[in-house]
C-alpha atoms as a PDB file:
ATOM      1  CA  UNK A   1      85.425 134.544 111.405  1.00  0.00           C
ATOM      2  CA  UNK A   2      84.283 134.212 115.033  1.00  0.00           C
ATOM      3  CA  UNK A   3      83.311 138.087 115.217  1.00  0.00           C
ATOM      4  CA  UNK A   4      86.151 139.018 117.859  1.00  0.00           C
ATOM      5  CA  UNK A   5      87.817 141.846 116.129  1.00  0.00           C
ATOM      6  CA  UNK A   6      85.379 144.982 117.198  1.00  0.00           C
ATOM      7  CA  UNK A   7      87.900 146.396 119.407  1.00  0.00           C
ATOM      8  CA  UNK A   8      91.842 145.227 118.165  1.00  0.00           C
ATOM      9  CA  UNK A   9      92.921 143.686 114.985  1.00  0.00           C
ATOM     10  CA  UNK A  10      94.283 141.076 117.744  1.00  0.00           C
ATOM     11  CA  UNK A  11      91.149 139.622 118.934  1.00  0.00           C
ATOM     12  CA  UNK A  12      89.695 140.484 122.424  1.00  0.00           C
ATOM     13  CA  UNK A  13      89.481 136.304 123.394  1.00  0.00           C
ATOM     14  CA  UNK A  14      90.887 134.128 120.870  1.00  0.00           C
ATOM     15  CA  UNK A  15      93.983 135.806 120.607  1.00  0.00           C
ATOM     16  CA  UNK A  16      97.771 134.332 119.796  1.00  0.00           C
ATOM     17  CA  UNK A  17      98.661 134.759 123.362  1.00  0.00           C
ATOM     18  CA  UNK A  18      95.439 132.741 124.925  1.00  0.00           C
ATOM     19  CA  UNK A  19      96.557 129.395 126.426  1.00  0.00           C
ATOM     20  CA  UNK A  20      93.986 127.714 124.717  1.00  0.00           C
ATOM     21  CA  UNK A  21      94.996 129.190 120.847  1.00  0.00           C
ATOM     22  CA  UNK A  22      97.312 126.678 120.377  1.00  0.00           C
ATOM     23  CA  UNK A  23      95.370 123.663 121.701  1.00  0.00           C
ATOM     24  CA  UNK A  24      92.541 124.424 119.304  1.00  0.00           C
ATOM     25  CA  UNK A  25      95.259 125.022 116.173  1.00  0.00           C
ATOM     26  CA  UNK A  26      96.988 121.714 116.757  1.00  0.00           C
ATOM     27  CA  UNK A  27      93.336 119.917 117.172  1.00  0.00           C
ATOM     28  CA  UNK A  28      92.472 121.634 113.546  1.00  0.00           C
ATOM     29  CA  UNK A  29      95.625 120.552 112.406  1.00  0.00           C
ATOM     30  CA  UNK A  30      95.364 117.147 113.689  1.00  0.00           C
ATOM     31  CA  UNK A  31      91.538 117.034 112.054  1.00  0.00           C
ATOM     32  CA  UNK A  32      92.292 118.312 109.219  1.00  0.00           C
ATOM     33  CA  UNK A  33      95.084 115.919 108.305  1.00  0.00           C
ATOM     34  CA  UNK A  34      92.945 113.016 109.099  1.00  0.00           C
ATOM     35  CA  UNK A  35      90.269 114.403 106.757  1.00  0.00           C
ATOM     36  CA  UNK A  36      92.528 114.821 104.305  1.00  0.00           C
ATOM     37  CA  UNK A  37      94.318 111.686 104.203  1.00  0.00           C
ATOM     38  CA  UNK A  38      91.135 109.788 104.631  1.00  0.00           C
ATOM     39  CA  UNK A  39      90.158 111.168 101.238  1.00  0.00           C
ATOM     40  CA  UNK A  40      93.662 110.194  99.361  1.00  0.00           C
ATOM     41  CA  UNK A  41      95.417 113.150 100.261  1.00  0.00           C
ATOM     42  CA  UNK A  42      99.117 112.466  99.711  1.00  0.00           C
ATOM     43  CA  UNK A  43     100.558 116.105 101.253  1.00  0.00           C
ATOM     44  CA  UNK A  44     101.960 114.460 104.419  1.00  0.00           C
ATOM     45  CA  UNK A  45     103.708 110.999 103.219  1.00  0.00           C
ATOM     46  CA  UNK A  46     107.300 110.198 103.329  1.00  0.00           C
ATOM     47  CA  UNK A  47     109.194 107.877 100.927  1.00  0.00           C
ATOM     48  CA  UNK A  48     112.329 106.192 100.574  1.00  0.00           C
ATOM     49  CA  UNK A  49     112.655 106.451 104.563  1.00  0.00           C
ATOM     50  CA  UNK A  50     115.691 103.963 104.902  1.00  0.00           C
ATOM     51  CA  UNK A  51     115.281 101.533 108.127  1.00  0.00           C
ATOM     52  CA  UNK A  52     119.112 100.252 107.795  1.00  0.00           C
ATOM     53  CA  UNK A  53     120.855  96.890 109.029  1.00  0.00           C
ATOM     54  CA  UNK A  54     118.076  95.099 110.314  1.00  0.00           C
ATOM     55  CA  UNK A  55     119.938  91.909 112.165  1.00  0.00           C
ATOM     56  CA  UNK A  56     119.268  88.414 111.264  1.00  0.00           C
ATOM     57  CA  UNK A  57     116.661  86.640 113.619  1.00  0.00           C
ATOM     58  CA  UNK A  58     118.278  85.249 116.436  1.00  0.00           C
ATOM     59  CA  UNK A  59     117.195  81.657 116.047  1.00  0.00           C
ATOM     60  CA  UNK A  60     115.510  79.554 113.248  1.00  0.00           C
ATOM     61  CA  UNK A  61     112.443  78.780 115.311  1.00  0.00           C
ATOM     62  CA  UNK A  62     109.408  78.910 113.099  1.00  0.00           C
ATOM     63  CA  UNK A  63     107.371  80.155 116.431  1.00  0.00           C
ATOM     64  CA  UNK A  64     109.785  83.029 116.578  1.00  0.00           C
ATOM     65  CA  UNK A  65     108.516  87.002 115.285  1.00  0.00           C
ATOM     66  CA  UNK A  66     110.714  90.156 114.728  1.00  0.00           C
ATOM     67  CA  UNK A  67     109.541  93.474 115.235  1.00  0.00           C
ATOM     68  CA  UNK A  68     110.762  97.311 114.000  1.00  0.00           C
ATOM     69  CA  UNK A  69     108.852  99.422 117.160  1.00  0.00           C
ATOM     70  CA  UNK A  70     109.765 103.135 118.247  1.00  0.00           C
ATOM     71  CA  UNK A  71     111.754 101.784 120.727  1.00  0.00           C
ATOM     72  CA  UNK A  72     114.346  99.445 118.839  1.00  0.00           C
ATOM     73  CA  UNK A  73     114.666  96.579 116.840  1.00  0.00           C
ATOM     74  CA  UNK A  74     113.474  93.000 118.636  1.00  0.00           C
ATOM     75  CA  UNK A  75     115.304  90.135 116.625  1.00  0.00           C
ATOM     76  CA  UNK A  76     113.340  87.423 118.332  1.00  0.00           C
ATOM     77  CA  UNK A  77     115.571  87.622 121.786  1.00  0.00           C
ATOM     78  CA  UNK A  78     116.693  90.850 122.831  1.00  0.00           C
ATOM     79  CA  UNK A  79     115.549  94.805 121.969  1.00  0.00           C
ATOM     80  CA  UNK A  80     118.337  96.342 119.932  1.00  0.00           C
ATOM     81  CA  UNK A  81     118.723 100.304 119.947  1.00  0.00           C
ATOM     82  CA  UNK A  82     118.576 100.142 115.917  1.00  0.00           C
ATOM     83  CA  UNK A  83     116.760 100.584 113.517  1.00  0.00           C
ATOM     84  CA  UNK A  84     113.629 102.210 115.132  1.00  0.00           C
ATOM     85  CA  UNK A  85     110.871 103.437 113.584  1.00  0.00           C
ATOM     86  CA  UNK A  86     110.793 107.300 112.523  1.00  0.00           C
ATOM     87  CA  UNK A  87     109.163 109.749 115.302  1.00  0.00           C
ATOM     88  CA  UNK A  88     106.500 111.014 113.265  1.00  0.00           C
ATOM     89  CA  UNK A  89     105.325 107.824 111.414  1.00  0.00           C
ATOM     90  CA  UNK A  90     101.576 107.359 111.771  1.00  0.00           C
ATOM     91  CA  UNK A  91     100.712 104.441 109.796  1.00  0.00           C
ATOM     92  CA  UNK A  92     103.220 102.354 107.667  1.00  0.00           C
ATOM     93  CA  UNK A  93     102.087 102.818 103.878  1.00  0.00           C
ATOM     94  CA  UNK A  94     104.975 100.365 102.297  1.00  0.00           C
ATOM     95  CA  UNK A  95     107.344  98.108 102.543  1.00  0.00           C
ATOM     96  CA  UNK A  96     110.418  97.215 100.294  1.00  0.00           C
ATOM     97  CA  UNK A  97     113.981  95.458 100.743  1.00  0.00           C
ATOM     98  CA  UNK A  98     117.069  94.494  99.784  1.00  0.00           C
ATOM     99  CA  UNK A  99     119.899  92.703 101.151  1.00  0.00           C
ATOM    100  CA  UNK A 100     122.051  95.487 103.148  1.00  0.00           C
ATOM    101  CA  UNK A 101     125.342  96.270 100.937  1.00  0.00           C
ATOM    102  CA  UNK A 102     124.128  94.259  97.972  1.00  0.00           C
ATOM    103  CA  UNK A 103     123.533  97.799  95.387  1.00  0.00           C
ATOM    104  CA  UNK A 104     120.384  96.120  94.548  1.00  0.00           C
ATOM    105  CA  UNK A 105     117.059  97.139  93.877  1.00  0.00           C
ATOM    106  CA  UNK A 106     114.416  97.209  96.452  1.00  0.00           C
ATOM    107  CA  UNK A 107     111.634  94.412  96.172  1.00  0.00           C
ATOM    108  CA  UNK A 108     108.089  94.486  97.308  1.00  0.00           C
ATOM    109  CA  UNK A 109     107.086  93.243 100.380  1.00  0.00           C
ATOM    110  CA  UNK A 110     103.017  92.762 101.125  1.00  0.00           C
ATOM    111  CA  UNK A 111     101.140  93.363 103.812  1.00  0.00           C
ATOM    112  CA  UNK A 112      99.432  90.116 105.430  1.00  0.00           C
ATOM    113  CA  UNK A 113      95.839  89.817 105.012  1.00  0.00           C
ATOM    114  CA  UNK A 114      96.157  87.359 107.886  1.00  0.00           C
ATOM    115  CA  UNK A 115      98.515  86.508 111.498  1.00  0.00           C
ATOM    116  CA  UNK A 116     101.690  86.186 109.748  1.00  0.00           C
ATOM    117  CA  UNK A 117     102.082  82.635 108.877  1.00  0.00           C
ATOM    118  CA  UNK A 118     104.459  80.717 110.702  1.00  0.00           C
ATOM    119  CA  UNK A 119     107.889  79.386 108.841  1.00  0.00           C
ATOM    120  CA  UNK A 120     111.592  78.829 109.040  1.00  0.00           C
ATOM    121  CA  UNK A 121     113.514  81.851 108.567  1.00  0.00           C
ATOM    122  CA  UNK A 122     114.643  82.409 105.017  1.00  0.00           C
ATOM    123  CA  UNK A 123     117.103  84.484 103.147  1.00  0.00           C
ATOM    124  CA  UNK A 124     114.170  87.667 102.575  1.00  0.00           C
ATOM    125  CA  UNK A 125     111.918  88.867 104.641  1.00  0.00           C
ATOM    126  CA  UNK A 126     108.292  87.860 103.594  1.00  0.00           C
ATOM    127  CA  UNK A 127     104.967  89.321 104.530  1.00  0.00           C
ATOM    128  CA  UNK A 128     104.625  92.317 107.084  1.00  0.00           C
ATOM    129  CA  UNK A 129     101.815  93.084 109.789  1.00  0.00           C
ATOM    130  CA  UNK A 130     101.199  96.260 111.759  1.00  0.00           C
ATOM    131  CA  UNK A 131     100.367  95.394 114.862  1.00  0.00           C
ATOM    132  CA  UNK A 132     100.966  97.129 118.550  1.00  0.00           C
ATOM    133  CA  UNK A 133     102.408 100.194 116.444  1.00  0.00           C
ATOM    134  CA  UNK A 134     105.402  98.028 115.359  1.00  0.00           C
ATOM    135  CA  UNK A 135     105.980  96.564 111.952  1.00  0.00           C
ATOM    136  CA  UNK A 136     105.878  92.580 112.577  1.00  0.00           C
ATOM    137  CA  UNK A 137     107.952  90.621 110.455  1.00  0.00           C
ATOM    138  CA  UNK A 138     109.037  86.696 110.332  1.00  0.00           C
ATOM    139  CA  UNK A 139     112.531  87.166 110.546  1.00  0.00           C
ATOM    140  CA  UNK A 140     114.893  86.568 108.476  1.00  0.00           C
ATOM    141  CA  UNK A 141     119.094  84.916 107.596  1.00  0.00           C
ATOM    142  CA  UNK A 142     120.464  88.116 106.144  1.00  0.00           C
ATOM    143  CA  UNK A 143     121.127  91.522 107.168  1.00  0.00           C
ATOM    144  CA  UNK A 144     118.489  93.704 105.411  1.00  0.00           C
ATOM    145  CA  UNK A 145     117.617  96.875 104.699  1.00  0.00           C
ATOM    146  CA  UNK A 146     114.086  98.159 104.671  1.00  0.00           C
ATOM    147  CA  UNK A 147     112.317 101.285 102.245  1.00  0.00           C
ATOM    148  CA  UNK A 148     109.395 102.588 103.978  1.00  0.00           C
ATOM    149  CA  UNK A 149     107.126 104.629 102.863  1.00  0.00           C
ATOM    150  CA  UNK A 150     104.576 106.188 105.328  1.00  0.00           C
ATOM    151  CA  UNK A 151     102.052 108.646 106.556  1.00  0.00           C
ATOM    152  CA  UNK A 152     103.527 111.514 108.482  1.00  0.00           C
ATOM    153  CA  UNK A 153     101.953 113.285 111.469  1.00  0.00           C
ATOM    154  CA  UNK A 154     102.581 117.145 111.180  1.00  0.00           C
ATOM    155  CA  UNK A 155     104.595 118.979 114.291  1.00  0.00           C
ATOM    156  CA  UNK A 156     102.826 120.380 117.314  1.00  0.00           C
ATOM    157  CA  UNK A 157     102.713 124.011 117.820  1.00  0.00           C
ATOM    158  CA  UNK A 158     103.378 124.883 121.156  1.00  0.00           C
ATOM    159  CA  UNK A 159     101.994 127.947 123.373  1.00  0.00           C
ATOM    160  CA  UNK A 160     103.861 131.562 123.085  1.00  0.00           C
ATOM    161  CA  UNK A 161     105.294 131.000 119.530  1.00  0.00           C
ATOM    162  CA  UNK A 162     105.481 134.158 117.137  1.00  0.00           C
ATOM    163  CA  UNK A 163     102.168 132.301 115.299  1.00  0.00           C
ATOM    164  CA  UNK A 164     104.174 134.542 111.956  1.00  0.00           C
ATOM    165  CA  UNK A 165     106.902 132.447 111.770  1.00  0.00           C
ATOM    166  CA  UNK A 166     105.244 129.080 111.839  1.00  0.00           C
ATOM    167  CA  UNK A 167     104.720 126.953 108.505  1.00  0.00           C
ATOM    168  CA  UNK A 168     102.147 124.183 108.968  1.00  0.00           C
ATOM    169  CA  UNK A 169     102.601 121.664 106.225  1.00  0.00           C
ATOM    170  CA  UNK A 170      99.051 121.928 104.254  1.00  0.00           C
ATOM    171  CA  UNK A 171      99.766 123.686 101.247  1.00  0.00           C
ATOM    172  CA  UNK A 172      96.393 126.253 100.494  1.00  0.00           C
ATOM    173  CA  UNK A 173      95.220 124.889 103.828  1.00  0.00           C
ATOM    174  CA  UNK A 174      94.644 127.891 105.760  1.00  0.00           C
ATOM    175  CA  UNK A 175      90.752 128.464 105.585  1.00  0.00           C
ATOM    176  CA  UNK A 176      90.436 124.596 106.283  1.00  0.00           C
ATOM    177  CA  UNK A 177      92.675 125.219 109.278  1.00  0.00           C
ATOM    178  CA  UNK A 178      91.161 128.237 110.425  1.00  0.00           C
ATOM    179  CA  UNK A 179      87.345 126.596 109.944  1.00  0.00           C
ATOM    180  CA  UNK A 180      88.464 123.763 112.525  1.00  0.00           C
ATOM    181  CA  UNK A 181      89.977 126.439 115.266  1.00  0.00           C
ATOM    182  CA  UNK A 182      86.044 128.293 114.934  1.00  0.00           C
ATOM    183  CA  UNK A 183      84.628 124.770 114.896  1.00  0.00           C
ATOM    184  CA  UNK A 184      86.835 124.045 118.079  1.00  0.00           C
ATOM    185  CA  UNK A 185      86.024 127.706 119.786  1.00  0.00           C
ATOM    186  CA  UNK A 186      82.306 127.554 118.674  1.00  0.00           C
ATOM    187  CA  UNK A 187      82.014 123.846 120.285  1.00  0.00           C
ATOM    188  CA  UNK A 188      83.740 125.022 123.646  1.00  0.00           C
ATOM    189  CA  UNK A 189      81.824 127.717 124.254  1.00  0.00           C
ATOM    190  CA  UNK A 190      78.239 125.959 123.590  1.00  0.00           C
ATOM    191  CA  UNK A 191      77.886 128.535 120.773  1.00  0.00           C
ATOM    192  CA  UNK A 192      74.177 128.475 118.628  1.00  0.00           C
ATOM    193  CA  UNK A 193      76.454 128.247 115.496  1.00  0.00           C
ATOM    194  CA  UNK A 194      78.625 125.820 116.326  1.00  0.00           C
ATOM    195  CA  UNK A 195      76.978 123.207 113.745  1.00  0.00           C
ATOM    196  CA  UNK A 196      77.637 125.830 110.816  1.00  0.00           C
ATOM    197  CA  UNK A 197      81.428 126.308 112.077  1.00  0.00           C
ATOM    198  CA  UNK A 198      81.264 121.983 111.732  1.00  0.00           C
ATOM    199  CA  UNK A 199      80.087 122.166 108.287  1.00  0.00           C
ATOM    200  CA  UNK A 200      81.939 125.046 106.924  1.00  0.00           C
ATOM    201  CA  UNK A 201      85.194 123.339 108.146  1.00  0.00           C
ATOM    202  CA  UNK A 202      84.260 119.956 106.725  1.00  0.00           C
ATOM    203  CA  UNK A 203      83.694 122.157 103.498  1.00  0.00           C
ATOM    204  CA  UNK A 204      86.974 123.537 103.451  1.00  0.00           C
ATOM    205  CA  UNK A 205      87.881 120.196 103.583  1.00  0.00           C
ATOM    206  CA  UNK A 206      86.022 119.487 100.989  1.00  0.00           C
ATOM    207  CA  UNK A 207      87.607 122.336  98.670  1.00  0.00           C
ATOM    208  CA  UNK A 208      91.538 120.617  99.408  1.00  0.00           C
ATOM    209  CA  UNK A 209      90.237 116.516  98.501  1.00  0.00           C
ATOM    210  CA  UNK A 210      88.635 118.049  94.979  1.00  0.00           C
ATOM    211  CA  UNK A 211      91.604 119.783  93.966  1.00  0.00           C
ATOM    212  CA  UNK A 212      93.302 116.687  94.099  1.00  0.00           C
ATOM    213  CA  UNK A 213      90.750 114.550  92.914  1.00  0.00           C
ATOM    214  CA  UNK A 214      90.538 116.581  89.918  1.00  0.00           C
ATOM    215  CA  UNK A 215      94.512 116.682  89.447  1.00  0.00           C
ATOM    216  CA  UNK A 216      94.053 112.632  89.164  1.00  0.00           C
ATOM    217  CA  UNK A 217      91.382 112.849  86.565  1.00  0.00           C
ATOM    218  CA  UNK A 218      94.007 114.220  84.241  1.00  0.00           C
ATOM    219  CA  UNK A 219      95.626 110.626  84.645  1.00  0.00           C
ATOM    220  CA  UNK A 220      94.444 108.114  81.875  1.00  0.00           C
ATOM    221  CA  UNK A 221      93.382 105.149  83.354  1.00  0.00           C
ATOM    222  CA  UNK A 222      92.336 102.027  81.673  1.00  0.00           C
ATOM    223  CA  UNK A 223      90.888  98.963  83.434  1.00  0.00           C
ATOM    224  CA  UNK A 224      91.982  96.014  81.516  1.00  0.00           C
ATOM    225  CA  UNK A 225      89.834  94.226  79.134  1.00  0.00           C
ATOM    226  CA  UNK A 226      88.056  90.802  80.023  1.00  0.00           C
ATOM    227  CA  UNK A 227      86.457  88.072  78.260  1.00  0.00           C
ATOM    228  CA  UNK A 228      83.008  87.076  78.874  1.00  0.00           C
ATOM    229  CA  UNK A 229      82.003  83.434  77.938  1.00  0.00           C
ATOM    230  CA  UNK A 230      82.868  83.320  73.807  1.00  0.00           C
ATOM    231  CA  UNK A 231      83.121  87.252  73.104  1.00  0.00           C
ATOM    232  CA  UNK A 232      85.784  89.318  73.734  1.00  0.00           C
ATOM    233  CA  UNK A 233      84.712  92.981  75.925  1.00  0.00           C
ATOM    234  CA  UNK A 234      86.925  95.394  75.795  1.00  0.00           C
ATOM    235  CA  UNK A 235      86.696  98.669  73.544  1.00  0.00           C
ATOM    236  CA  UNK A 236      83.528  97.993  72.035  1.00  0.00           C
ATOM    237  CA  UNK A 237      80.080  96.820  73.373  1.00  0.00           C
ATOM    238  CA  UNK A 238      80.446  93.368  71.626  1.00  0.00           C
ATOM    239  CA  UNK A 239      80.314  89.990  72.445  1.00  0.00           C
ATOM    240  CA  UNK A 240      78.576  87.970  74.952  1.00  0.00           C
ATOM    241  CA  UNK A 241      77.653  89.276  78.272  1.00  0.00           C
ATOM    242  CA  UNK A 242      77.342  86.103  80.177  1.00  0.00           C
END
């Protein structure tokens, strides 16, 4: 793609032993999965990721917040080694619990649309905020278990790895990969086509979000009927449209 082959099936410049290969393959990797998962892309999300035994707050002051961070647990007065929050979370997608031991089903929890609101501890957890890459909770009396669903960032490649024995977890996703290391070479090296290697990587892109798009369209989906002032809408243009 970047005309280097004249002379060796392995490249002249961008070749897999180059120190900068692998910086421009985990930038396209790291691109592309943004891209991707901008668009609705759901290749890279873990579910049913268990955080386990998260400890009762450690006082009942409605003032006081807990926190699940890469580094521990905070149960309003000291950082515990556990639970902590998986290495290669992104972004937090869901939340569910239950009470830890209890065989129950996991329950909903939402997201806050605002600062979580303060409030004496309770037996459940309520509302949760992402904030400072930690999930924010009010804490609560029980011992609880948490279901989290999230957004997964892919591994780093490192330099000097045998590039045939790596998988790279974006199924079909080669020519979308390999657009972003020409767009990355191109940009580097001030080249006149380096706006064409842009836009045939974003269109590579392009090519992954549509196959998924159209694998939703075989989903029926109905929005639910509504009433209009005296006439009913829903099925049929009838009624009144006020």
């Amino acid at each position: 793609m970047i005309n280097d082959m004249l002379r060796t099936t392995a490249g002249s410049i961008l070749t897999d032993t180059s120190p900068f290969t692998s910086i421009f393959l985990n930038n396209a990797i790291r691109k592309t999965q943004r891209r991707i998962a901008n668009n609705g892309l759901l290749s890279n999300v873990v579910d049913n990721f268990i955080l386990n035994s998260v400890l009762p707050v450690a006082n009942s002051d409605p003032a006081t917040q807990v926190y699940i961070g890469f580094n521990g647990y905070y149960n309003g007065a000291a950082i515990l080694s556990s639970p902590i929050l998986p290495p290669d979370l992104i972004l937090p997608l869901n939340l569910m619990q239950r009470q830890t031991g209890s065989g129950a089903q996991y329950t909903p929890m939402k997201p806050s649309k605002q600062p979580l609101i303060s409030r004496i501890p309770g037996a459940y957890f309520g509302d949760w905020e992402w904030r400072n890459n930690q999930i924010n909770l009010v804490g609560c009396t029980n011992t609880m278990d948490l279901r989290l669903r999230y957004e997964q960032s892919l591994p780093r490649i490192g330099s000097g790895v045998n590039y045939s024995q790596v998988t790279i977890g974006i199924i079909d996703g080669e020519d979308a990969i390999a657009a972003g290391i020409v767009r990355a070479y191109a940009f580097s090296r001030g080249a006149a086509q380096r706006n064409e290697a842009k836009a045939l990587w974003e269109e590579e892109c392009d090519d992954l979000v549509t196959r998924y798009v159209r694998k939703d369209q075989r989903i029926a989906v109905r929005p639910q009927g509504f009433q209009a002032g005296g006439g009913t809408i829903d099925s049929a243009l009838s009624g009144d449209y006020r």
